[in-house]
PDB file of N, CA and C in Angstrom:
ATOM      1  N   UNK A   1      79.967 161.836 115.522  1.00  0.00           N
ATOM      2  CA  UNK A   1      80.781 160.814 114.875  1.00  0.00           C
ATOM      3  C   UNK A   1      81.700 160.139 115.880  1.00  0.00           C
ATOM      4  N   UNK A   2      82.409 160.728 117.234  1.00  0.00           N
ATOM      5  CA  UNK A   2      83.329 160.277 117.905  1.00  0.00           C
ATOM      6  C   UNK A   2      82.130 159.227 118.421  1.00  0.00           C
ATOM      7  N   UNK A   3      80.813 159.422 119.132  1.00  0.00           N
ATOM      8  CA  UNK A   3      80.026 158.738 119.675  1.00  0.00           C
ATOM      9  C   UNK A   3      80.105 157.818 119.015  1.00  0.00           C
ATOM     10  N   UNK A   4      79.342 157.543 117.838  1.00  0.00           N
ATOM     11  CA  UNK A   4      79.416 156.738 117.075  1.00  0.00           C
ATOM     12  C   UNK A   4      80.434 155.364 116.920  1.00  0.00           C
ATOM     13  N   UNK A   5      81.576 156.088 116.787  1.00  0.00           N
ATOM     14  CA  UNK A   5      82.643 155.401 116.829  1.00  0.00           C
ATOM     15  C   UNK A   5      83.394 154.319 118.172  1.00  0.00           C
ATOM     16  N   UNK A   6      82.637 155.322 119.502  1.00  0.00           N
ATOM     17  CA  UNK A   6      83.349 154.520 120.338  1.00  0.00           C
ATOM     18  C   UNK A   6      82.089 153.563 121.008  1.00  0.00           C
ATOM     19  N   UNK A   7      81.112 153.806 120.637  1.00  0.00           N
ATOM     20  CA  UNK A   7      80.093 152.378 120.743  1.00  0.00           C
ATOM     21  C   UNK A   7      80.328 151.453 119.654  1.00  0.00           C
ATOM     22  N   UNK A   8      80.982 151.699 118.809  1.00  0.00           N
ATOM     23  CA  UNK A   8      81.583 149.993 117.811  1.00  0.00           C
ATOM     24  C   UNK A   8      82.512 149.650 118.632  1.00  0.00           C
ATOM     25  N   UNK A   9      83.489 150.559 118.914  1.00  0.00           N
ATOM     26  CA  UNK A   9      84.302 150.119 119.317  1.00  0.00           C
ATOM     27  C   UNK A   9      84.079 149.319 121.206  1.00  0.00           C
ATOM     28  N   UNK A  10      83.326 150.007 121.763  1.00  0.00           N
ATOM     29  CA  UNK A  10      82.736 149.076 122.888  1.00  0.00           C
ATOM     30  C   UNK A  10      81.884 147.639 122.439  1.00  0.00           C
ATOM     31  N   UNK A  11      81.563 147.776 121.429  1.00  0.00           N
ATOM     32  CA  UNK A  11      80.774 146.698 121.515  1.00  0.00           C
ATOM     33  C   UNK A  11      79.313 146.821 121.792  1.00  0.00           C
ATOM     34  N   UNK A  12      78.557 147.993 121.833  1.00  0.00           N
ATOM     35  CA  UNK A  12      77.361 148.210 121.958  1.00  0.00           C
ATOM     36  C   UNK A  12      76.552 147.811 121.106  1.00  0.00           C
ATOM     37  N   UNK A  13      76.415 147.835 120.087  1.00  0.00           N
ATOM     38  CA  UNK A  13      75.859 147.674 118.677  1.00  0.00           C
ATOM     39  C   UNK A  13      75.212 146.394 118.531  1.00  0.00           C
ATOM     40  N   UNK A  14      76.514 145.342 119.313  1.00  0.00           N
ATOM     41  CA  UNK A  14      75.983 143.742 119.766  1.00  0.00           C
ATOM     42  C   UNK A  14      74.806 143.331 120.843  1.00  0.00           C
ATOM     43  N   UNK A  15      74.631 144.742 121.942  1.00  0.00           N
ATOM     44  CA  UNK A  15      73.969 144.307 123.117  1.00  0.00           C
ATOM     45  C   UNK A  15      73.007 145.578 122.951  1.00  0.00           C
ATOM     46  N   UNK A  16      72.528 146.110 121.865  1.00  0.00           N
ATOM     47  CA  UNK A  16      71.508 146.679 121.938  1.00  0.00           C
ATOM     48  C   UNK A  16      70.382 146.388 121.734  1.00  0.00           C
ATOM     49  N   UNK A  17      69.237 147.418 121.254  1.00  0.00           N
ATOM     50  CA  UNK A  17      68.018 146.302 121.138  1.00  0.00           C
ATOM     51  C   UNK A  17      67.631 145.829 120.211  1.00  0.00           C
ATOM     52  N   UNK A  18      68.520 146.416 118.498  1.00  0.00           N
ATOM     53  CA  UNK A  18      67.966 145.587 117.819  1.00  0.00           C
ATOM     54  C   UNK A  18      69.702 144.772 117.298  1.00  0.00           C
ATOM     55  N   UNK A  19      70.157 144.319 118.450  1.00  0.00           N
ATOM     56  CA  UNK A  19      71.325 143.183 118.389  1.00  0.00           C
ATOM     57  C   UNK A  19      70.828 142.097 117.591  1.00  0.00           C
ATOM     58  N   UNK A  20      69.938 141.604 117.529  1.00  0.00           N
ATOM     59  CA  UNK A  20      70.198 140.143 116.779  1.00  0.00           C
ATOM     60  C   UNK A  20      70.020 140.362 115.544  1.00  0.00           C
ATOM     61  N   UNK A  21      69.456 141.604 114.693  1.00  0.00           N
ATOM     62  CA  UNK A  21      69.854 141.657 113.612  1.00  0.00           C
ATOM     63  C   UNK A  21      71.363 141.519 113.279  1.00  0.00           C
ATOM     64  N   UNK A  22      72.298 142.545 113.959  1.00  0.00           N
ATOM     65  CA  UNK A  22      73.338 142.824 113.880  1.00  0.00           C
ATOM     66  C   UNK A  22      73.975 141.430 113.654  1.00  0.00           C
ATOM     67  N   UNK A  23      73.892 140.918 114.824  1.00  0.00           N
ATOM     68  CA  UNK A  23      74.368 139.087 114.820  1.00  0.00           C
ATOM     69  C   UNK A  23      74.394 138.322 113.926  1.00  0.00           C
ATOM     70  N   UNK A  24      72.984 138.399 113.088  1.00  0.00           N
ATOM     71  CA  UNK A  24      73.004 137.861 111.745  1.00  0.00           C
ATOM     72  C   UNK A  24      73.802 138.544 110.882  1.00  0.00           C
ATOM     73  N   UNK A  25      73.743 139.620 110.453  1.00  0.00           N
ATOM     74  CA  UNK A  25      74.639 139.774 109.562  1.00  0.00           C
ATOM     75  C   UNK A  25      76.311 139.269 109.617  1.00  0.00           C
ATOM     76  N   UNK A  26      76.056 139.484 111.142  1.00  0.00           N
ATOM     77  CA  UNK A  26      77.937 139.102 111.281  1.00  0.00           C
ATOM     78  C   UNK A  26      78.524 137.527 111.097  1.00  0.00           C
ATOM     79  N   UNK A  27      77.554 136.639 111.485  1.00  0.00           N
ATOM     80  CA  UNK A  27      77.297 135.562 111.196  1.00  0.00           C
ATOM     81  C   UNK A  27      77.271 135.367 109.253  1.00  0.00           C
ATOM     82  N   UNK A  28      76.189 135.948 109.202  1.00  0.00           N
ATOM     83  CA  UNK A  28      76.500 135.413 107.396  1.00  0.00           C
ATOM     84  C   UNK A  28      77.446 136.132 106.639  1.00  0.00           C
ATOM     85  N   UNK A  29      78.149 137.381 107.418  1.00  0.00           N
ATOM     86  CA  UNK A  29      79.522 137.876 106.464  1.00  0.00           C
ATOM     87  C   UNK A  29      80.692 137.021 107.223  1.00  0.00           C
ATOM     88  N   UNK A  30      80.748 136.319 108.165  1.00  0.00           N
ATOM     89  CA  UNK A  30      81.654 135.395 108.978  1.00  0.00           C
ATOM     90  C   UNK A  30      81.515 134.091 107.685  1.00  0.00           C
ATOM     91  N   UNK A  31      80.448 133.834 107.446  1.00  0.00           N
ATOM     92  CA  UNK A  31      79.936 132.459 106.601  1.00  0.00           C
ATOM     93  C   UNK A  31      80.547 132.459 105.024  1.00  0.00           C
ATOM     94  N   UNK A  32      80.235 133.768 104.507  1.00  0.00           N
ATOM     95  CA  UNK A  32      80.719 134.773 103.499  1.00  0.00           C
ATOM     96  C   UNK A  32      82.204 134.239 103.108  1.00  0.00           C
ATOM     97  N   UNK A  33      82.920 135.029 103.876  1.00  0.00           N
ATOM     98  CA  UNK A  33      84.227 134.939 103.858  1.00  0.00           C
ATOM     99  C   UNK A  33      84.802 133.437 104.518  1.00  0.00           C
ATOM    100  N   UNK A  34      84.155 132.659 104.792  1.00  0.00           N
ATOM    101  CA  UNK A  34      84.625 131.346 105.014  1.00  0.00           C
ATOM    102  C   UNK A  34      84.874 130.612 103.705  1.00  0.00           C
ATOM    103  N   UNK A  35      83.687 131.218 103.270  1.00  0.00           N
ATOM    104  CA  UNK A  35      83.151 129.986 101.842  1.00  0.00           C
ATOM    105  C   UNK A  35      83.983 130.741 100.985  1.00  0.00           C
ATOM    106  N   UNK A  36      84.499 132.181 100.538  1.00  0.00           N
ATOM    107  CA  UNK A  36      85.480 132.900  99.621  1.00  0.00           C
ATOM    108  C   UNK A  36      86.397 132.068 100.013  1.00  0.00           C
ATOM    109  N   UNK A  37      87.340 131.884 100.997  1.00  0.00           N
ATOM    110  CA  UNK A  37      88.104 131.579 101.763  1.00  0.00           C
ATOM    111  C   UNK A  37      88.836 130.073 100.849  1.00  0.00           C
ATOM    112  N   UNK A  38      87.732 129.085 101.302  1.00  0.00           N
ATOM    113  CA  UNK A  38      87.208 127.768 100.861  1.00  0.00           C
ATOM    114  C   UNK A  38      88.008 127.663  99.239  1.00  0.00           C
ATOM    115  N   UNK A  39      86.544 128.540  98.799  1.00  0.00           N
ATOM    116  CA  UNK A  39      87.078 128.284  97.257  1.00  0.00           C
ATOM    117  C   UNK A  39      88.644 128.905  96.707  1.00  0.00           C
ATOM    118  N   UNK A  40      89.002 129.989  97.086  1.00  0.00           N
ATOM    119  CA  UNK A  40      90.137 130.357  96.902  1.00  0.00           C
ATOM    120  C   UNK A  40      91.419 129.083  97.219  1.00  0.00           C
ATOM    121  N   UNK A  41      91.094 128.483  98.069  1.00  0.00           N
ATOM    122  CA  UNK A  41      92.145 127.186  98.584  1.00  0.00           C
ATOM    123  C   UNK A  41      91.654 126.287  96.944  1.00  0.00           C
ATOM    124  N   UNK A  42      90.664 126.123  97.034  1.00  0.00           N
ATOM    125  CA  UNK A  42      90.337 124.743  95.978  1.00  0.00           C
ATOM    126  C   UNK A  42      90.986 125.690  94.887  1.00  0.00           C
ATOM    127  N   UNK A  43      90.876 126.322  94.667  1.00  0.00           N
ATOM    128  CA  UNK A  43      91.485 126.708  93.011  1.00  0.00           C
ATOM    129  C   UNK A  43      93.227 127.152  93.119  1.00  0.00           C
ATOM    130  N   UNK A  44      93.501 127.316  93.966  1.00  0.00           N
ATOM    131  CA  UNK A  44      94.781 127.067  94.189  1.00  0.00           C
ATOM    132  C   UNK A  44      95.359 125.652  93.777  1.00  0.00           C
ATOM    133  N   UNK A  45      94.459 124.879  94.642  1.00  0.00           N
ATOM    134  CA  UNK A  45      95.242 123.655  94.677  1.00  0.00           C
ATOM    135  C   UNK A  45      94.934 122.983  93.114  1.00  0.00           C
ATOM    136  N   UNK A  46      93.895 123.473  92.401  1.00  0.00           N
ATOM    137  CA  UNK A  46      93.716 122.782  90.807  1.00  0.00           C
ATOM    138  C   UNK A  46      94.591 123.535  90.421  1.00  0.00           C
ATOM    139  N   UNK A  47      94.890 124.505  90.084  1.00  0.00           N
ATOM    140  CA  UNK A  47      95.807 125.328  89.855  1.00  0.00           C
ATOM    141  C   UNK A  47      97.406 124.564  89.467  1.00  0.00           C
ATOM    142  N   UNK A  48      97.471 124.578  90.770  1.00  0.00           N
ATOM    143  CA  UNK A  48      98.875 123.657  90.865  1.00  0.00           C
ATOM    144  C   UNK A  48      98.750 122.186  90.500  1.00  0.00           C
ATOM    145  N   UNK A  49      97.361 121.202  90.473  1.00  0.00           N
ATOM    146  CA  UNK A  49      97.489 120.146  90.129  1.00  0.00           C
ATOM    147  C   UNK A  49      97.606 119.926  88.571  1.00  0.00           C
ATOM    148  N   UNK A  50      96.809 121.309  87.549  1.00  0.00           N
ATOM    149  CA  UNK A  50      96.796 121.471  86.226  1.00  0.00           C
ATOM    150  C   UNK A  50      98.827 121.765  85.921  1.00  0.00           C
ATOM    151  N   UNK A  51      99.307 122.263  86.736  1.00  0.00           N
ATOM    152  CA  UNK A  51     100.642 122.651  86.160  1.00  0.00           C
ATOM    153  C   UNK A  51     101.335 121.199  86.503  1.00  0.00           C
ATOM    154  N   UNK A  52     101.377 120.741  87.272  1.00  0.00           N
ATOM    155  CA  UNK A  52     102.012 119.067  87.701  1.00  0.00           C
ATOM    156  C   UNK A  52     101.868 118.670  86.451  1.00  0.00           C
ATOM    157  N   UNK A  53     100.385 117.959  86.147  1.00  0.00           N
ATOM    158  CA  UNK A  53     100.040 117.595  84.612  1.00  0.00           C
ATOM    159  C   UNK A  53     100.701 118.109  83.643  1.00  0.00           C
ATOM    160  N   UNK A  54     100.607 119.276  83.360  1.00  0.00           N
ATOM    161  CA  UNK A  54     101.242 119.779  82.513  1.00  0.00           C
ATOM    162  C   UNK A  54     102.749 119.633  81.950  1.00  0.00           C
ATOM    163  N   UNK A  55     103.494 119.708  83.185  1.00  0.00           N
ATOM    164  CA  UNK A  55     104.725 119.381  83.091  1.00  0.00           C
ATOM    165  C   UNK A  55     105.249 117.501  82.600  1.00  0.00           C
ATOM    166  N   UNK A  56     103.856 116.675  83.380  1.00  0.00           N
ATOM    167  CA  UNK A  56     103.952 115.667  83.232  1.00  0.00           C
ATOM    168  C   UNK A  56     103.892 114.736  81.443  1.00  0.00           C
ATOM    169  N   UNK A  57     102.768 115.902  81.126  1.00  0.00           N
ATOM    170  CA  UNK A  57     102.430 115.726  79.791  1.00  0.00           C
ATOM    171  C   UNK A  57     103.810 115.759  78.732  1.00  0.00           C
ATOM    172  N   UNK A  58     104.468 116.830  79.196  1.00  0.00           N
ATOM    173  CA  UNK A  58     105.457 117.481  78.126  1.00  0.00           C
ATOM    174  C   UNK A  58     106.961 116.350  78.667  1.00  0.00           C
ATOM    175  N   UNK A  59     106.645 115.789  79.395  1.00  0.00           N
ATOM    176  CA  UNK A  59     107.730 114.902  79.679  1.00  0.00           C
ATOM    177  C   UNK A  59     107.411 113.265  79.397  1.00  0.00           C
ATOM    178  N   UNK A  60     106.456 113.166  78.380  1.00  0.00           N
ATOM    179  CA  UNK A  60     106.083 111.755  78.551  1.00  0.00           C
ATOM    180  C   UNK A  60     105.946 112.352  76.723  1.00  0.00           C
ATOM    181  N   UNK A  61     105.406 113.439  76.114  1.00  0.00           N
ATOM    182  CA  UNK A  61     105.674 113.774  75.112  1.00  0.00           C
ATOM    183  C   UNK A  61     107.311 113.770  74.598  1.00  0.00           C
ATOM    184  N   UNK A  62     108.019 113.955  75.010  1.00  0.00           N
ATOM    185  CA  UNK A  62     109.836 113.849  74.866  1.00  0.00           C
ATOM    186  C   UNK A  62     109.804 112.550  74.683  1.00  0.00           C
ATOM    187  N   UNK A  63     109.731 111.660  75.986  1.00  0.00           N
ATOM    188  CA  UNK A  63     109.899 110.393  76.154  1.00  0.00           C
ATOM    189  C   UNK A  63     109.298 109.597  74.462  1.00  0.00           C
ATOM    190  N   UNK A  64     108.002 110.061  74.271  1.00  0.00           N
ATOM    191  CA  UNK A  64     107.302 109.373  73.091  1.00  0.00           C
ATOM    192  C   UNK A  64     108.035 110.258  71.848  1.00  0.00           C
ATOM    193  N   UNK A  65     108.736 110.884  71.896  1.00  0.00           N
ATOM    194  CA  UNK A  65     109.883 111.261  70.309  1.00  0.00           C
ATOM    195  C   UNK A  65     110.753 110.554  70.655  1.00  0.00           C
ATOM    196  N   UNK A  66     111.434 110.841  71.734  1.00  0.00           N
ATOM    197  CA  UNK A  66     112.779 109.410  71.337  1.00  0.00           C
ATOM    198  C   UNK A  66     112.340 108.169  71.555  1.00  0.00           C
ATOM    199  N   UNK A  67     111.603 107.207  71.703  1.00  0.00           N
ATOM    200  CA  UNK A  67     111.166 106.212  71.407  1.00  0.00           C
ATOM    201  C   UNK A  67     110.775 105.970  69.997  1.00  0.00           C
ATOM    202  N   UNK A  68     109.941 106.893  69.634  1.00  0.00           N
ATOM    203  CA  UNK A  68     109.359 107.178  68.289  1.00  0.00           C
ATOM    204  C   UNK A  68     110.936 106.890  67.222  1.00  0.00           C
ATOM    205  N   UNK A  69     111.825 107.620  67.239  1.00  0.00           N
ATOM    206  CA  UNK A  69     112.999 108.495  66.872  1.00  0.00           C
ATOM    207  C   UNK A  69     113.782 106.806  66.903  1.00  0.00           C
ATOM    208  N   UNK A  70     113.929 106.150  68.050  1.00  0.00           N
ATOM    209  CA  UNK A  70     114.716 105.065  67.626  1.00  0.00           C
ATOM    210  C   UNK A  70     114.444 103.956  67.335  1.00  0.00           C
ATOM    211  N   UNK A  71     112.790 103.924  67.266  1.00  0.00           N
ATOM    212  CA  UNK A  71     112.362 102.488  66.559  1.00  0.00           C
ATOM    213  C   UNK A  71     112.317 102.976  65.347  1.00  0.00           C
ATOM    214  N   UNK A  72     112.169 104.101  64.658  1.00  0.00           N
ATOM    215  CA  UNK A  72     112.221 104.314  63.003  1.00  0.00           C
ATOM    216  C   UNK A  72     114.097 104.164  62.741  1.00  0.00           C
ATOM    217  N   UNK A  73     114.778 104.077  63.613  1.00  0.00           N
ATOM    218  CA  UNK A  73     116.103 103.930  62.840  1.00  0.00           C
ATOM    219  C   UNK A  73     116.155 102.446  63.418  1.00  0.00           C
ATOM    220  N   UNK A  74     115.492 101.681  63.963  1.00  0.00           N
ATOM    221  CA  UNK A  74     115.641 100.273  64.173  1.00  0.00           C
ATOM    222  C   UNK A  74     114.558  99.259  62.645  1.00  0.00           C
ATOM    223  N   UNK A  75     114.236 100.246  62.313  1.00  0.00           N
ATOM    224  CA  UNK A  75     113.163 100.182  61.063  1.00  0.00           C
ATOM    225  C   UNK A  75     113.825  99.804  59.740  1.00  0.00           C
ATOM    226  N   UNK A  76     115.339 100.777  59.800  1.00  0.00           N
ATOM    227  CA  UNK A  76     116.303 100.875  58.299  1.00  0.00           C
ATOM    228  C   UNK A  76     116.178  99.874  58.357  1.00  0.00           C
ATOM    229  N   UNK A  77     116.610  99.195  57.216  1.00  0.00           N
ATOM    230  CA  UNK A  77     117.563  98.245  56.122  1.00  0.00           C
ATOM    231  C   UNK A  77     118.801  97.937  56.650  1.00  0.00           C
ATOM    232  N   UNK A  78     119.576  99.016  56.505  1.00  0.00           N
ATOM    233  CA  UNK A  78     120.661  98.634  57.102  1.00  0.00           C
ATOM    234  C   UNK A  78     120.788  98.196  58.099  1.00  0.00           C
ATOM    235  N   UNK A  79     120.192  98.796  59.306  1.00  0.00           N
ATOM    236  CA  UNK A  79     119.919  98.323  60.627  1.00  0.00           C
ATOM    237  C   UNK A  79     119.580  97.266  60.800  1.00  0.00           C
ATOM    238  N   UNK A  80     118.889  96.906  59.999  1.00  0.00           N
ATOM    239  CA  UNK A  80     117.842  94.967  59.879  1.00  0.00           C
ATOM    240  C   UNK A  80     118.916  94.336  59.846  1.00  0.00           C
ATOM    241  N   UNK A  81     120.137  94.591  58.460  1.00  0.00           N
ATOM    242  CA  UNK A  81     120.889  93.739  57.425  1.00  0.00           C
ATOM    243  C   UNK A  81     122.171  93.648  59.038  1.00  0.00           C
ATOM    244  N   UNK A  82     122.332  94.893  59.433  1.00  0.00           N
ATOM    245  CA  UNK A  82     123.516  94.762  60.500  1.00  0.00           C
ATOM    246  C   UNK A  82     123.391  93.870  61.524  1.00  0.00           C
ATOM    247  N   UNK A  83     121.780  93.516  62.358  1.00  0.00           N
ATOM    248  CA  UNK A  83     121.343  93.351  63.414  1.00  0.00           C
ATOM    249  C   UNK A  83     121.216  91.262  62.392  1.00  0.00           C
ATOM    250  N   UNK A  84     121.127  91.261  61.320  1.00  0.00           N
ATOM    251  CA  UNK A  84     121.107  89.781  61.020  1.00  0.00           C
ATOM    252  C   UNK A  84     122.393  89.511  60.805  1.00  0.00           C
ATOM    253  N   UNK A  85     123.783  90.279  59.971  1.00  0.00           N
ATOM    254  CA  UNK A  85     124.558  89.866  59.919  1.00  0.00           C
ATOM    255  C   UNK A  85     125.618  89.195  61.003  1.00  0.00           C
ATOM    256  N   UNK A  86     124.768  89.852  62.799  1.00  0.00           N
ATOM    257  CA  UNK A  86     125.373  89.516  63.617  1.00  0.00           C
ATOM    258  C   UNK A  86     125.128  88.057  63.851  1.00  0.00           C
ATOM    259  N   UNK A  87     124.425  87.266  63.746  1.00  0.00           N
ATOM    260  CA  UNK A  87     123.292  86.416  63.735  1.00  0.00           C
ATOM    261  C   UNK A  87     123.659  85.177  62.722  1.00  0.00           C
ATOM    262  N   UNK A  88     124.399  85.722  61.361  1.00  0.00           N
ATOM    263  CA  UNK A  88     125.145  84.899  61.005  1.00  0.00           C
ATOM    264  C   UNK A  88     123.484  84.909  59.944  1.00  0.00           C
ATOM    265  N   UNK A  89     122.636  85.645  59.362  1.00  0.00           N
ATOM    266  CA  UNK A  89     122.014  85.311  58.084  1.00  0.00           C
ATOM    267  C   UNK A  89     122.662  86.756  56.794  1.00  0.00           C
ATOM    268  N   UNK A  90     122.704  86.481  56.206  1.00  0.00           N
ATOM    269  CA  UNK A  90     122.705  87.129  55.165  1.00  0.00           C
ATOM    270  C   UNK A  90     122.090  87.815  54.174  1.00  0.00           C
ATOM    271  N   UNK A  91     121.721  88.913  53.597  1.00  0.00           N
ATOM    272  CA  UNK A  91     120.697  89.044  52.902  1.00  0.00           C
ATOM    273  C   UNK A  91     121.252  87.807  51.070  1.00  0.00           C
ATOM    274  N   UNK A  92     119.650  87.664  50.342  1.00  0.00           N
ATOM    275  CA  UNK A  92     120.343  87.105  49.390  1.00  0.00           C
ATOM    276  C   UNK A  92     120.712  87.718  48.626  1.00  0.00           C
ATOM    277  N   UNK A  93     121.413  86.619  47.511  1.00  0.00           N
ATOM    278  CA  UNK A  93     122.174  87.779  46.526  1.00  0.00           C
ATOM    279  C   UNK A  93     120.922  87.585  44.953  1.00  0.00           C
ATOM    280  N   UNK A  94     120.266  87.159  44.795  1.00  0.00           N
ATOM    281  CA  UNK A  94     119.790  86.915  43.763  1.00  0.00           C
ATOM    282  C   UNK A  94     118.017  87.491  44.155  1.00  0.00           C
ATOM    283  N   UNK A  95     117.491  88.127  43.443  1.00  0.00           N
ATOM    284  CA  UNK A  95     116.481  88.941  44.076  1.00  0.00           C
ATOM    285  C   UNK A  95     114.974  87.915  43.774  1.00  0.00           C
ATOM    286  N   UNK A  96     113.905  88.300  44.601  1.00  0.00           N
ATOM    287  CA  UNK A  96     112.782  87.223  44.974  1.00  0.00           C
ATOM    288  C   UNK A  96     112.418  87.027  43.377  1.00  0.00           C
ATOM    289  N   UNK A  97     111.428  85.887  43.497  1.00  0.00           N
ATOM    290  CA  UNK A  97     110.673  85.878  42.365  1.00  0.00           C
ATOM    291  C   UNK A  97     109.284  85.525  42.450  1.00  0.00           C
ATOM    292  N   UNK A  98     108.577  86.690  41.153  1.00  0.00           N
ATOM    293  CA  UNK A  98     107.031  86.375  41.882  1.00  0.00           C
ATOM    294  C   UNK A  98     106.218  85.291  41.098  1.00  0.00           C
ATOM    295  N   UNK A  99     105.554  84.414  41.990  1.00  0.00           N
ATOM    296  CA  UNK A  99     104.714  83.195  41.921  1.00  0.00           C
ATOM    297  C   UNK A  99     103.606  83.594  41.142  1.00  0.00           C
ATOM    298  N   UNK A 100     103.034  83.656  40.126  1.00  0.00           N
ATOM    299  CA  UNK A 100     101.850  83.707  39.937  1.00  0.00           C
ATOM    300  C   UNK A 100     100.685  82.613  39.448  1.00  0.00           C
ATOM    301  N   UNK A 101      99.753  82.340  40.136  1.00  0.00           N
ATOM    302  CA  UNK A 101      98.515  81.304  39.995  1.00  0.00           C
ATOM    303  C   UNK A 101      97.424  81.665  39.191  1.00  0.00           C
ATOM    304  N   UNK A 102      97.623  81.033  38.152  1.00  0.00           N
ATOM    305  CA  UNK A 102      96.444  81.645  37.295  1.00  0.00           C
ATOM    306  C   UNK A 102      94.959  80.660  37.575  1.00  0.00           C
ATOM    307  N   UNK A 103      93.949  81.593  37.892  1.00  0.00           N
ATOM    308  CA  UNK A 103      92.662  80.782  38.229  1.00  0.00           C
ATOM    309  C   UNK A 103      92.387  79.832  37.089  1.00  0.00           C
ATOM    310  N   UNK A 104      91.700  78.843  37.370  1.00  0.00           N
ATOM    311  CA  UNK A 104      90.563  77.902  36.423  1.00  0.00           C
ATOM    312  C   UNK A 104      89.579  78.156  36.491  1.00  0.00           C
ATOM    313  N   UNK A 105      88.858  78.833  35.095  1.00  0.00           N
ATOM    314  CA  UNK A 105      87.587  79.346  35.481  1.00  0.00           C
ATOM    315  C   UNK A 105      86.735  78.011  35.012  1.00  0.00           C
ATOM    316  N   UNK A 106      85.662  77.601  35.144  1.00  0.00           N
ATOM    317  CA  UNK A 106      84.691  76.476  34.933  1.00  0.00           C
ATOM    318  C   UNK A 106      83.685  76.833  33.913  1.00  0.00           C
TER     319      UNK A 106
END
């Protein structure tokens, strides 16, 4: 086992005779862990681009309640009657009356 051990550790294993197997493997576990490597970065970075969104969402959701929130009180009656009385119209005092057209049938 010490043998063993201190030809990895020399480097024999690379310059023996059946080295170019060895090579390949080290090569495609080098390739291996590049491409783990790789994807681990990409899902990081969606990761963090899904939480950006996220945050973005819930802040444009707020934004759309108080917008929501003060065109329904720009909606009242009163609000109308206040926003004309500045304006100088009045509501009337005598309430509408309805027109009705009776057809001519032939």
């Amino acid at each position: 086992m010490k043998k063993g051990l201190l030809d990895i550790l020399k480097g024999k294993f690379l310059v023996s005779g059946d080295a170019p197997k060895n090579w390949l493997f080290i090569i495609f576990a080098s390739f291996l862990a590049t491409v783990m490597i790789g994807s681990s970065h990409s899902a990081d970075k969606k990761v963090h681009q899904i939480a950006s969104l996220n945050e973005e969402v819930k802040e444009l959701r707020s934004e759309f309640v108080d917008i929501h929130k003060a065109i329904q009180k720009l909606k009242l009656e009163s609000t109308i009657s206040q926003i004309l009385e500045e304006k100088g119209l009045q509501p009337s005092e005598t309430p509408p009356k309805k027109i009705r057209v009776k057809s001519i049938k032939e």
